[in-house]
N, C-alpha and C. Protein backbone atom coordinates (compact mmCIF):
# COMPACT_ATOMS: atom_id res chain seq x y z
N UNK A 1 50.95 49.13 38.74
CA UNK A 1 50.76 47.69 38.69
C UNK A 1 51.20 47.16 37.34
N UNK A 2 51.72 45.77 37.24
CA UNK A 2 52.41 45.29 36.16
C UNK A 2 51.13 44.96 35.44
N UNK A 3 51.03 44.69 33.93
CA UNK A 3 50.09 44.48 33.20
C UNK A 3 50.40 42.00 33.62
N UNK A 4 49.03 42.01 33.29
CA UNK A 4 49.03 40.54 33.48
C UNK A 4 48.57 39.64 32.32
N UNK A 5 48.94 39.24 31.32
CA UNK A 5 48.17 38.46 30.34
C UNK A 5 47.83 37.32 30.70
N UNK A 6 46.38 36.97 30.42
CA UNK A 6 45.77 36.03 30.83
C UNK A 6 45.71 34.64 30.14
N UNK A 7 46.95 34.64 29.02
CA UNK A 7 47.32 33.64 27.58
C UNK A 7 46.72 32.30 28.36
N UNK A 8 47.58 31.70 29.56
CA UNK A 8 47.43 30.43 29.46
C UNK A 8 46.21 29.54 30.40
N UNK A 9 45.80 30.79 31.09
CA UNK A 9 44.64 30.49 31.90
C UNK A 9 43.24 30.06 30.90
N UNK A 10 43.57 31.26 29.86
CA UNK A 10 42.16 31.41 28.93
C UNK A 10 42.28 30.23 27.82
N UNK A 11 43.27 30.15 27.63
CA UNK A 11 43.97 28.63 26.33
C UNK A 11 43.43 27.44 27.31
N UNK A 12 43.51 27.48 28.53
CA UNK A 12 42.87 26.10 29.42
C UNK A 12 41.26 26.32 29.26
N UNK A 13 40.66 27.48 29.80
CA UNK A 13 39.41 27.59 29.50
C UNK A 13 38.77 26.89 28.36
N UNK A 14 39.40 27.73 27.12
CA UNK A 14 38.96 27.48 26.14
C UNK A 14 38.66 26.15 25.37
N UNK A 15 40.35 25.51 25.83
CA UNK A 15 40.02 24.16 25.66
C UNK A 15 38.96 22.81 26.37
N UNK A 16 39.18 23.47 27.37
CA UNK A 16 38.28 23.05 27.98
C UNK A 16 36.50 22.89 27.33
N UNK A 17 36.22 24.00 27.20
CA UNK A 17 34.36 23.91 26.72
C UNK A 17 34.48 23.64 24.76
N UNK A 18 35.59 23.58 24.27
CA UNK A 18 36.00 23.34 23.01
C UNK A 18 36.32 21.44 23.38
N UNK A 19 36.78 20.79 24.40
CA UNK A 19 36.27 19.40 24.54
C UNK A 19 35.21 18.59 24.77
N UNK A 20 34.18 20.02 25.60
CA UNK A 20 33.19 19.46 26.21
C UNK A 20 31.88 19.25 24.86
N UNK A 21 31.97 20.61 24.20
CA UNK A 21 31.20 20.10 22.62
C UNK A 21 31.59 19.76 21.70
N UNK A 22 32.11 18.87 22.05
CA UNK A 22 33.11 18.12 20.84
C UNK A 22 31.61 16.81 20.27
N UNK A 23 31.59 17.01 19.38
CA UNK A 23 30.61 16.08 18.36
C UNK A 23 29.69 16.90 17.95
N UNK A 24 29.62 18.29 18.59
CA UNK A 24 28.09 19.16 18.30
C UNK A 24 28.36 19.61 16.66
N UNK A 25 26.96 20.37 15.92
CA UNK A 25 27.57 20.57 14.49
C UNK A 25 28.07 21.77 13.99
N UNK A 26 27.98 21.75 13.09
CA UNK A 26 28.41 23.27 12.64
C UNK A 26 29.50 23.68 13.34
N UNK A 27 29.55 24.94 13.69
CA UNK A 27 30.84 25.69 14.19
C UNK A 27 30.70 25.18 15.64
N UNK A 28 29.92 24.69 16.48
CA UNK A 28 29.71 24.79 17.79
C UNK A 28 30.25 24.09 18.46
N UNK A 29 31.26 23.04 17.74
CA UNK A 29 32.88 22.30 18.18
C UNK A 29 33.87 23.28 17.86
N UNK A 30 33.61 24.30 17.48
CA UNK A 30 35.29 24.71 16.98
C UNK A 30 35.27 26.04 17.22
N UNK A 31 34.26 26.69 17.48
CA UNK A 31 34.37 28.32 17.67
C UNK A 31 34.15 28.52 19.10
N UNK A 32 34.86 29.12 20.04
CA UNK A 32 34.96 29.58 21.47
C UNK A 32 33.72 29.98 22.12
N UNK A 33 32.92 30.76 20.96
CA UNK A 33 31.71 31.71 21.79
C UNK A 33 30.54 30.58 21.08
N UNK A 34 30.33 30.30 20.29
CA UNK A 34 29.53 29.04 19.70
C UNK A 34 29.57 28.33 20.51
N UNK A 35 30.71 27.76 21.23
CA UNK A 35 30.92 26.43 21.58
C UNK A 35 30.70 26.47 23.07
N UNK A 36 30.75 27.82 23.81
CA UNK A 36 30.45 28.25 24.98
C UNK A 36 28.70 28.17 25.22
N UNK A 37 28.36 29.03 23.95
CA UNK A 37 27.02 29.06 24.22
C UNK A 37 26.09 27.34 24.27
N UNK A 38 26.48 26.41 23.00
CA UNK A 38 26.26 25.26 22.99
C UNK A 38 26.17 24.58 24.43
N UNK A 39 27.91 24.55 24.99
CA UNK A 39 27.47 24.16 26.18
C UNK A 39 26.52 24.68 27.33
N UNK A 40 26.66 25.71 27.63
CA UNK A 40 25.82 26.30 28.72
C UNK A 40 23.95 25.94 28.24
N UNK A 41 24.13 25.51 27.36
CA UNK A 41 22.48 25.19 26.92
C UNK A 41 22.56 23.67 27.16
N UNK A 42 23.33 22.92 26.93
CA UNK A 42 23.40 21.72 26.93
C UNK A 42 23.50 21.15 28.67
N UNK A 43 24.04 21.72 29.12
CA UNK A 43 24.23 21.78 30.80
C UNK A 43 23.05 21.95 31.45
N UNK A 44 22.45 23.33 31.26
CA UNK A 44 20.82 23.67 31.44
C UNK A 44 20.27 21.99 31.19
N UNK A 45 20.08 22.28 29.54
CA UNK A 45 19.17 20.64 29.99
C UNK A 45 19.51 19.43 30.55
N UNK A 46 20.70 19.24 31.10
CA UNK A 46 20.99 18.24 31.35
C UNK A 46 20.25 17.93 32.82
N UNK A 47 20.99 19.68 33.73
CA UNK A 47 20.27 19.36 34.86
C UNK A 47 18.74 19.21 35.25
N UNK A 48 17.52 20.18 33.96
CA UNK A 48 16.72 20.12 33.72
C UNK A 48 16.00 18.49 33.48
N UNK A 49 16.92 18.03 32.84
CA UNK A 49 16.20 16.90 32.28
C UNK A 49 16.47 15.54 33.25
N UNK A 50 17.45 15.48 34.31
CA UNK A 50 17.51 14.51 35.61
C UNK A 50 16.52 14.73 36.47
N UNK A 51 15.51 15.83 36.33
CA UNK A 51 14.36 15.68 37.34
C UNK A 51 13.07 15.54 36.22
N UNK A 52 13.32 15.75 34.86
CA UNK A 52 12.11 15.18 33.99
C UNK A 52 12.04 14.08 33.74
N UNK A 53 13.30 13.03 33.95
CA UNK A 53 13.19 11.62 33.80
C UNK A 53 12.66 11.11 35.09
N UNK A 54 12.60 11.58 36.32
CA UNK A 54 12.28 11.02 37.14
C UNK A 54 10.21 10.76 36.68
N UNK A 55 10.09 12.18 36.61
CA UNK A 55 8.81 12.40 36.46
C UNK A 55 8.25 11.18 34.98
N UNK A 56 8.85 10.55 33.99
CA UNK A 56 8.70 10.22 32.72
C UNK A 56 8.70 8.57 33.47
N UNK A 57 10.01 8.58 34.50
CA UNK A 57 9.12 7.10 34.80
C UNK A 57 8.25 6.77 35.51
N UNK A 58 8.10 7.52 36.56
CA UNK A 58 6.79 7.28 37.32
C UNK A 58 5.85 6.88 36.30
N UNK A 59 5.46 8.16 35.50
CA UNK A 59 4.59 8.16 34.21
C UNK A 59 4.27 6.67 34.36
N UNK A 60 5.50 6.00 33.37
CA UNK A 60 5.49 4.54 32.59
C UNK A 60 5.14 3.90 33.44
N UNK A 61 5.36 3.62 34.67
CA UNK A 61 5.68 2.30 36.20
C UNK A 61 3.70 2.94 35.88
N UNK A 62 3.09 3.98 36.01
CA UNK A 62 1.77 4.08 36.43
C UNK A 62 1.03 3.57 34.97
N UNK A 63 1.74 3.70 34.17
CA UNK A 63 0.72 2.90 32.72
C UNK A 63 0.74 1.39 32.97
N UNK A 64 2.02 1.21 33.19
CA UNK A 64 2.19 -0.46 33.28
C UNK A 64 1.39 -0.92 34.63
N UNK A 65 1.46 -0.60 35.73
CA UNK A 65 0.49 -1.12 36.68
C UNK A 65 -0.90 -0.99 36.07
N UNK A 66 -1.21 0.09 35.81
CA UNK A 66 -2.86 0.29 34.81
C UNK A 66 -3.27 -0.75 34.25
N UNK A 67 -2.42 -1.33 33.14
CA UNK A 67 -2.13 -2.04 32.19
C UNK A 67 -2.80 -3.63 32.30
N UNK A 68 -1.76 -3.97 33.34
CA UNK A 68 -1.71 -5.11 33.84
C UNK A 68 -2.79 -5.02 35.27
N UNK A 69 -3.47 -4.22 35.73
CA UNK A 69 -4.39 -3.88 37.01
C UNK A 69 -5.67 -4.43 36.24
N UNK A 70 -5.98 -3.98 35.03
CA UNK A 70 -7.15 -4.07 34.27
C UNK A 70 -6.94 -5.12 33.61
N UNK A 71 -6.07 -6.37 33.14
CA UNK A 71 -5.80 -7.58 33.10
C UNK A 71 -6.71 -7.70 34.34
N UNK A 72 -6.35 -7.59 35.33
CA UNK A 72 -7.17 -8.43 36.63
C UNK A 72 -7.98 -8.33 36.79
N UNK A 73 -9.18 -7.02 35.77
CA UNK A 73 -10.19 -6.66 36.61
C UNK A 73 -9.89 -5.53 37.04
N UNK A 74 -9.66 -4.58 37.60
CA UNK A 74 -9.10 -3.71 37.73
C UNK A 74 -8.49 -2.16 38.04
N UNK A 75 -9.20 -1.24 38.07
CA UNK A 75 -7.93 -0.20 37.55
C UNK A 75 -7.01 0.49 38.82
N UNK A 76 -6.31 1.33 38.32
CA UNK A 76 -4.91 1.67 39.07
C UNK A 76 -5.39 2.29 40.26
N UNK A 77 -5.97 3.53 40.06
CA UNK A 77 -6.56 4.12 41.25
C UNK A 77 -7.13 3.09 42.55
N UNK A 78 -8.09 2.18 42.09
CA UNK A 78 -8.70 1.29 42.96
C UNK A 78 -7.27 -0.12 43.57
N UNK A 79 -6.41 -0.01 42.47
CA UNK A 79 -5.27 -1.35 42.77
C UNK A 79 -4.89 -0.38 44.30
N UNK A 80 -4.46 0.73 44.10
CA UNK A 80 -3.32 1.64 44.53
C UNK A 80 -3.92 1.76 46.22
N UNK A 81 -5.71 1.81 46.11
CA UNK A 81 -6.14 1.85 47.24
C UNK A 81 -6.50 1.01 48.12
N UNK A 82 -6.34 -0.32 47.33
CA UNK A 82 -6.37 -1.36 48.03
C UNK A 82 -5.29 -2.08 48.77
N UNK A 83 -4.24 -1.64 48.25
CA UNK A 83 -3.42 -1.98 47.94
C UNK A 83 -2.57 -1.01 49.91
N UNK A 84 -2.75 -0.26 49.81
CA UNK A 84 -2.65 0.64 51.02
C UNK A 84 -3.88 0.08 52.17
N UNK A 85 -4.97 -0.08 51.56
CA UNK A 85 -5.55 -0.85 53.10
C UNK A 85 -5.20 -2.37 53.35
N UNK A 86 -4.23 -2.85 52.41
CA UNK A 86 -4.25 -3.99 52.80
C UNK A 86 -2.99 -4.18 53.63
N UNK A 87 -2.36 -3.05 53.70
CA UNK A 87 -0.72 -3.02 54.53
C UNK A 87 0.33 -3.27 53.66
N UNK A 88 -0.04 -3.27 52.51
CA UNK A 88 0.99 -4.00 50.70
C UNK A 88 1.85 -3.14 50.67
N UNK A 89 3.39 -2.76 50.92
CA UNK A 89 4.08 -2.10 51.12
C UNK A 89 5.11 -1.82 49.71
N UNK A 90 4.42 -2.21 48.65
CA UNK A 90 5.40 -1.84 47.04
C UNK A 90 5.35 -0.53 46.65
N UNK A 91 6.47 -0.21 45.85
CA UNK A 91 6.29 0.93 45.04
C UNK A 91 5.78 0.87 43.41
N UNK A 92 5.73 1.79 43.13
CA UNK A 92 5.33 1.94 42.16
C UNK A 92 6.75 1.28 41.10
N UNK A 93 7.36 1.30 41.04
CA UNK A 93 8.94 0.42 40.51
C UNK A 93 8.70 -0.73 40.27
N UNK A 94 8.88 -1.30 41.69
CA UNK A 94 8.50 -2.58 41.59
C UNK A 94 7.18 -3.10 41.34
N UNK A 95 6.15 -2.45 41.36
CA UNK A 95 5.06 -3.09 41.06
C UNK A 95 4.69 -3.26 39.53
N UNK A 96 5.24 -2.50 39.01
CA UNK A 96 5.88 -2.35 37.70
C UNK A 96 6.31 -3.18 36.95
N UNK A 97 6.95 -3.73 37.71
CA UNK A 97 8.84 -4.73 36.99
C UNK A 97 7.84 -5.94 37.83
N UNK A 98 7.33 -6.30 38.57
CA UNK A 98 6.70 -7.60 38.64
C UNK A 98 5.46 -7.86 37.48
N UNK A 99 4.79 -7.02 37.02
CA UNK A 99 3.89 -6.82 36.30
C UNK A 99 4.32 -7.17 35.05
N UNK A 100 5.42 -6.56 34.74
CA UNK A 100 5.76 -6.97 33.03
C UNK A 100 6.94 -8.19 33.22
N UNK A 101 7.21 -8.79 34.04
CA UNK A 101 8.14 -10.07 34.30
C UNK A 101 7.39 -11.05 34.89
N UNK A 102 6.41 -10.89 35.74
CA UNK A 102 6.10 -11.87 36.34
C UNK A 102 4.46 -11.34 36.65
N UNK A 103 3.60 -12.01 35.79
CA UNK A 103 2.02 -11.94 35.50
C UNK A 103 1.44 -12.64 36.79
N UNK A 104 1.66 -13.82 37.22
CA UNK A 104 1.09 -14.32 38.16
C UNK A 104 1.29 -14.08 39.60
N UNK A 105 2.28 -13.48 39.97
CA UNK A 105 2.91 -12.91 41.28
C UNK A 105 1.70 -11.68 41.14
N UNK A 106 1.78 -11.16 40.21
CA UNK A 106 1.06 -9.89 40.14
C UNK A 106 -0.33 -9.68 40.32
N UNK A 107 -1.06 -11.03 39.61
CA UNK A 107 -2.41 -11.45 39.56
C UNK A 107 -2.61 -11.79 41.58
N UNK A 108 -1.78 -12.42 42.16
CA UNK A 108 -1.68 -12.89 43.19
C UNK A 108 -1.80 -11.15 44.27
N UNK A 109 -0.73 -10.89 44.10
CA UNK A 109 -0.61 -9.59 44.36
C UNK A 109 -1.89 -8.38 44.64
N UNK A 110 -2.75 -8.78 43.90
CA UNK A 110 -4.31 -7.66 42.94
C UNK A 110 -5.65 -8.81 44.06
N UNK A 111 -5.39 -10.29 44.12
CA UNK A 111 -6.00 -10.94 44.61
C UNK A 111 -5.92 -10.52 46.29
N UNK A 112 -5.17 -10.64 46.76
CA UNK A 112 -4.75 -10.15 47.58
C UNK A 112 -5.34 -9.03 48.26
N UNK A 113 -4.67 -7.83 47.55
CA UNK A 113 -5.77 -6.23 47.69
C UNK A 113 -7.00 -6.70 47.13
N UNK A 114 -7.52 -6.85 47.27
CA UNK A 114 -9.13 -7.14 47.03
C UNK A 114 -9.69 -7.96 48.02
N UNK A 115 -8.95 -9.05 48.64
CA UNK A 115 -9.48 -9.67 49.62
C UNK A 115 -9.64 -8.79 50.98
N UNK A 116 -8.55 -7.54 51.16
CA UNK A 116 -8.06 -6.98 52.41
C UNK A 116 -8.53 -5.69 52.16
């Protein structure tokens, strides 16, 4: 079998993950195995960290309903359950984003679950 050099396949590689950490410091823009390892850590968290942001806003959307629940009198647990027997069909998002934009929709909203 003929011998095969792998020059221009590996020169694409290389350039390749040598673009992708391009801004990182030290050697880890400019050295092949640095710059390999950089990325493959950076990738990890990336995909890691699209299901920790999910979890980080719920978080916030549940402080801010809290927040503004206990403005009314209040708290979240009891909004959340009233809020389900009354047939109130919001998410946690939007109940959120009405809360810190619009106080009186929200007050209305809390009036509401409490009556039902």
């Amino acid at each position: 079998m003929t011998r095969v050099k792998g020059g221009y396949t590996t020169r694409r590689r290389h350039k390749k993950v040598l673009k992708m950490t391009k801004g990182q410091w030290g050697t880890k823009h400019s050295l092949f195995r640095r710059a390999n390892e950089a990325m493959m850590k950076s990738q990890w968290y990336a995909y890691r960290d699209r299901r920790v942001r999910k979890r980080d806003l719920r978080r916030l959307w549940i402080a801010r309903i809290n927040a503004a629940a206990r403005l009314n009198g209040m708290s979240y647990s009891r909004l959340i359950h009233a809020l389900k027997q009354a047939n109130i069909e919001l998410d946690r998002k939007v109940l959120a984003d009405i809360a810190v934009r619009d106080a009186a929709t929200f007050a209305s909203i809390v009036a509401t679950a409490q009556n039902a």
